[in-house]
Structure formats: C-alpha cells, structure tokens
C-alpha atoms as a PDB file:
ATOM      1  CA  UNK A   1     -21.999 -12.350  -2.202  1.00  0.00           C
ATOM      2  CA  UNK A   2     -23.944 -14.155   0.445  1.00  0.00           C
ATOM      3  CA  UNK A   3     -21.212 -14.255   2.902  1.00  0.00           C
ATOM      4  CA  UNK A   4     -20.789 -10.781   2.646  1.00  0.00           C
ATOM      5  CA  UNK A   5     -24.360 -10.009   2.932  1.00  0.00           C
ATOM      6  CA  UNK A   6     -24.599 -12.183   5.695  1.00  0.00           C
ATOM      7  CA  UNK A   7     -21.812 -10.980   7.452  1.00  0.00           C
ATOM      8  CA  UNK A   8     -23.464  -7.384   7.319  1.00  0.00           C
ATOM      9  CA  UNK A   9     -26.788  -8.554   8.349  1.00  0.00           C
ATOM     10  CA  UNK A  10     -25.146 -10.135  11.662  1.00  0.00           C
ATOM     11  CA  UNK A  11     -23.583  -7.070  12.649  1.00  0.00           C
ATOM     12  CA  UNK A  12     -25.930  -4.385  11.744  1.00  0.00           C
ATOM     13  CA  UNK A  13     -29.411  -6.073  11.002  1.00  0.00           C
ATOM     14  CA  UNK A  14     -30.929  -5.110  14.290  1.00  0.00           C
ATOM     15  CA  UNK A  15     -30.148  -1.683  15.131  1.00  0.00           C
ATOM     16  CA  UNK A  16     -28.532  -1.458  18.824  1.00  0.00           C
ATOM     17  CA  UNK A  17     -29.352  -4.903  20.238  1.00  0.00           C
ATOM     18  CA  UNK A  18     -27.136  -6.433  17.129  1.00  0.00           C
ATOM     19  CA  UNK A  19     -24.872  -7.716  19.722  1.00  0.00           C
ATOM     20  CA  UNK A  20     -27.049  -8.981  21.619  1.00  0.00           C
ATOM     21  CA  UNK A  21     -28.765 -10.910  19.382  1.00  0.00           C
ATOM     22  CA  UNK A  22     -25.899 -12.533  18.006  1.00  0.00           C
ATOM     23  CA  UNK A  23     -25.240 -13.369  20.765  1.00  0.00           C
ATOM     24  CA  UNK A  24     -28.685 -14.750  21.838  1.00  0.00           C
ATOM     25  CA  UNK A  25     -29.872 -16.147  18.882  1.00  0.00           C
ATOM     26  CA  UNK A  26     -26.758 -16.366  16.508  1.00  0.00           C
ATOM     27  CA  UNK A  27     -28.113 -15.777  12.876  1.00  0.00           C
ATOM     28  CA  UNK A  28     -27.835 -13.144  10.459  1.00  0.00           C
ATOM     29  CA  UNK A  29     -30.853 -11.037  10.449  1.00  0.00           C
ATOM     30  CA  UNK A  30     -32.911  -7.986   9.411  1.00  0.00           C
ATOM     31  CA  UNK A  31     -35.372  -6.730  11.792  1.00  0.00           C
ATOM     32  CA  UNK A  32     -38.114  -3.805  11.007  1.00  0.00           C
ATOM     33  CA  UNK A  33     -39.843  -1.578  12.840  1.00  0.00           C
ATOM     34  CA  UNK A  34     -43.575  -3.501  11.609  1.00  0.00           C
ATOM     35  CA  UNK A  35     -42.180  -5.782  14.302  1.00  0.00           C
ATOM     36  CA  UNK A  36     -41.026  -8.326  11.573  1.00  0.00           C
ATOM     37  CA  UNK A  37     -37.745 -10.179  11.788  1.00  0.00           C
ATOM     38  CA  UNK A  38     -35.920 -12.265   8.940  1.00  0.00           C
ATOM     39  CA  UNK A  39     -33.262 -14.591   9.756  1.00  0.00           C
ATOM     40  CA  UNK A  40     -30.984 -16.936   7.783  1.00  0.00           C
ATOM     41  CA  UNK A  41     -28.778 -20.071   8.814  1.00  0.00           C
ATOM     42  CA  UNK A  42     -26.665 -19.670   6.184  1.00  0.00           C
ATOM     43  CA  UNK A  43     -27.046 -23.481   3.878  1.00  0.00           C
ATOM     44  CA  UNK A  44     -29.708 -24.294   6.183  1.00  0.00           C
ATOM     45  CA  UNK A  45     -33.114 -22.339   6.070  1.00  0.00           C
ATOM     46  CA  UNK A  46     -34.800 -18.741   6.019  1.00  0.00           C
ATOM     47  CA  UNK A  47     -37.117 -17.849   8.604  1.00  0.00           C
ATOM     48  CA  UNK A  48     -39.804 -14.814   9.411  1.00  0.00           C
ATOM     49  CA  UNK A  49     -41.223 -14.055  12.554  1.00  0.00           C
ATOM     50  CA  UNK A  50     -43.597 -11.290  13.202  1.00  0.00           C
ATOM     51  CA  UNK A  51     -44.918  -9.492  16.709  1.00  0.00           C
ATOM     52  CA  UNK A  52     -46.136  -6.264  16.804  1.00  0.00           C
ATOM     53  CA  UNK A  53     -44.474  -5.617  20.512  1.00  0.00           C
ATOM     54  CA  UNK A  54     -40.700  -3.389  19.800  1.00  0.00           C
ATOM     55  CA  UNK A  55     -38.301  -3.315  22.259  1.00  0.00           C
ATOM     56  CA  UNK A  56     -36.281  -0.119  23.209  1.00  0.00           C
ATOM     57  CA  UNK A  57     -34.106  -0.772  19.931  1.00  0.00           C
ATOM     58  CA  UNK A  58     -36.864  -1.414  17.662  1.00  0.00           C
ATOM     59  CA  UNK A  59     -37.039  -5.170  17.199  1.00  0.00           C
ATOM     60  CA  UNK A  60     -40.070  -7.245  17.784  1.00  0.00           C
ATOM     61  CA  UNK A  61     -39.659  -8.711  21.971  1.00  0.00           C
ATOM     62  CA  UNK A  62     -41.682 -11.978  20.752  1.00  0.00           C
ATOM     63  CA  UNK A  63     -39.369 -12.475  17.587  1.00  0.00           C
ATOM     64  CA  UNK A  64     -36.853 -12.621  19.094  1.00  0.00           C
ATOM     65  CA  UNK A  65     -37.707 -14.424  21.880  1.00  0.00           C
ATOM     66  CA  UNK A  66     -38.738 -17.096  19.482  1.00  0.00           C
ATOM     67  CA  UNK A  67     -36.185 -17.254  17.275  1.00  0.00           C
ATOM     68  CA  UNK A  68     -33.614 -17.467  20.435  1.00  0.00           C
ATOM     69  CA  UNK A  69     -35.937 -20.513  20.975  1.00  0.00           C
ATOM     70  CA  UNK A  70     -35.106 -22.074  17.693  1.00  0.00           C
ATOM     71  CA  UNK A  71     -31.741 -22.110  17.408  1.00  0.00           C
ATOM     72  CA  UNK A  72     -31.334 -23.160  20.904  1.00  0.00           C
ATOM     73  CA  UNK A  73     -33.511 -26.491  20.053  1.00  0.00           C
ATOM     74  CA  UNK A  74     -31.854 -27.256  16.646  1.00  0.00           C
ATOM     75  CA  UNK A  75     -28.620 -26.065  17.453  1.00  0.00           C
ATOM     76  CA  UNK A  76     -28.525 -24.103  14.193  1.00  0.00           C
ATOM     77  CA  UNK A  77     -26.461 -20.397  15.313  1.00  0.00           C
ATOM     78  CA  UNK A  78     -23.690 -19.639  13.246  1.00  0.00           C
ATOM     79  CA  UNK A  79     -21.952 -19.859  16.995  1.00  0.00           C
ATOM     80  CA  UNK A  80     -23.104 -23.189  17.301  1.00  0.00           C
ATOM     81  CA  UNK A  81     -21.966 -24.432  14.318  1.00  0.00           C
ATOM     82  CA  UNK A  82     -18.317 -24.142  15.854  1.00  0.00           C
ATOM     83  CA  UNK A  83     -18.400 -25.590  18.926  1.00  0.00           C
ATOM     84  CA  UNK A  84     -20.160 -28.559  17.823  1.00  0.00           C
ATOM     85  CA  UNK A  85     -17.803 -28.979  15.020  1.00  0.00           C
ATOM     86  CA  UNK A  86     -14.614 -28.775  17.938  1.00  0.00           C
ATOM     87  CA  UNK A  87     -16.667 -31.348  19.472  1.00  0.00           C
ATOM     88  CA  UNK A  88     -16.717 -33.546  16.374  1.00  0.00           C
ATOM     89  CA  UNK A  89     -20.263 -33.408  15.880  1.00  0.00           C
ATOM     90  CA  UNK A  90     -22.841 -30.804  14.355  1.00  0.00           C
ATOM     91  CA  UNK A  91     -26.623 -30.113  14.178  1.00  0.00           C
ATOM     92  CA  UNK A  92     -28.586 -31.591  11.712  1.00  0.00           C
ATOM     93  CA  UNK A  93     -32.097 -30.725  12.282  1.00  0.00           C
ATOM     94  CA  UNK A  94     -32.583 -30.795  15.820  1.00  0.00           C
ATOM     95  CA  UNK A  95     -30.396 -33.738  16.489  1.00  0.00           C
ATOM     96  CA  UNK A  96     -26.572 -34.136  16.947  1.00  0.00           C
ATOM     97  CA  UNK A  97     -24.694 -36.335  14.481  1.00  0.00           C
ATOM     98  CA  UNK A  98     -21.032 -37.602  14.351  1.00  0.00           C
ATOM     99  CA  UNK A  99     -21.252 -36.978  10.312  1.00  0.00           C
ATOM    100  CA  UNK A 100     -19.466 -34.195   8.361  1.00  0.00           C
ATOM    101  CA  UNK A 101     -22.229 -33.176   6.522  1.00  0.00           C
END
C-alpha cells in the first residue's frame, strides 16, 4: 500500500505544480492550502514544512524552496536514488557511499 500511496502523492499531491515539483524536489508529497507541505523519502524519513506564502497553485513558495534544498544536499529524491545507483553509489545521509545499502 505505500507504494501505491506514494506513487499518487508524487503525481497529484500538489495541485498544478506536481510536475514541477517532482521534478525540483523529487519526493512524494501532500501540500495544503495552510501553506503546509508533507513529504516522504520513501525507507528514509518524513518531513513537514510550513510557510504561510502560496504560490499561484496553492503550495507554500518557502516549502518548497526548502525542501528543494534538502534533497539537493542529501541526495535523497526518488530521482536521485537512480542515478546514483547507475553510478554505483547512493546517498546515505548527506554523503555518497559505494555500499548497497
């Protein structure tokens, strides 16, 4: 069931910008219009962010902003994921590691 709710949250958990936050930030996520976002790296962690300031679509600027932030530092998008693993390395908390974890 997580997979599948995952899968839905990626591609429908932020109204119109969906794509583009997949893109940008690479985690499935539910966003509401309090200006609070929740976001998952599937096996890794769960995080909320919060910022009063909505976009066109309806999603907080700051959140995402922040979270595009995170998984750009620790490497942990669902996008990233595969390309490190072609590389033969992946992210394990900030840091690359030639381990299968």
């Amino acid at each position: 069931i997580d997979k599948r709710i995952n899968s839905i949250m990626l591609t429908c958990g932020l109204y119109d910008a969906v794509g583009n936050f997949a893109y940008n930030v690479g985690l499935p996520a539910k966003s509401g219009v309090g200006g609070g976002i929740v976001a998952v790296a599937p096996g890794q962690y769960t995080v909320c962010v919060w910022s009063p300031e909505l976009d066109a679509s309806g999603n907080s600027v700051l959140g995402q902003l922040a979270l595009e932030k995170l998984t750009s530092y620790t490497h942990t998008s669902v996008f990233w994921t595969k390309i490190l693993m072609r590389h033969g390395t992946i992210a394990t908390g900030g840091r690359a590691s030639n381990s299968m974890v």
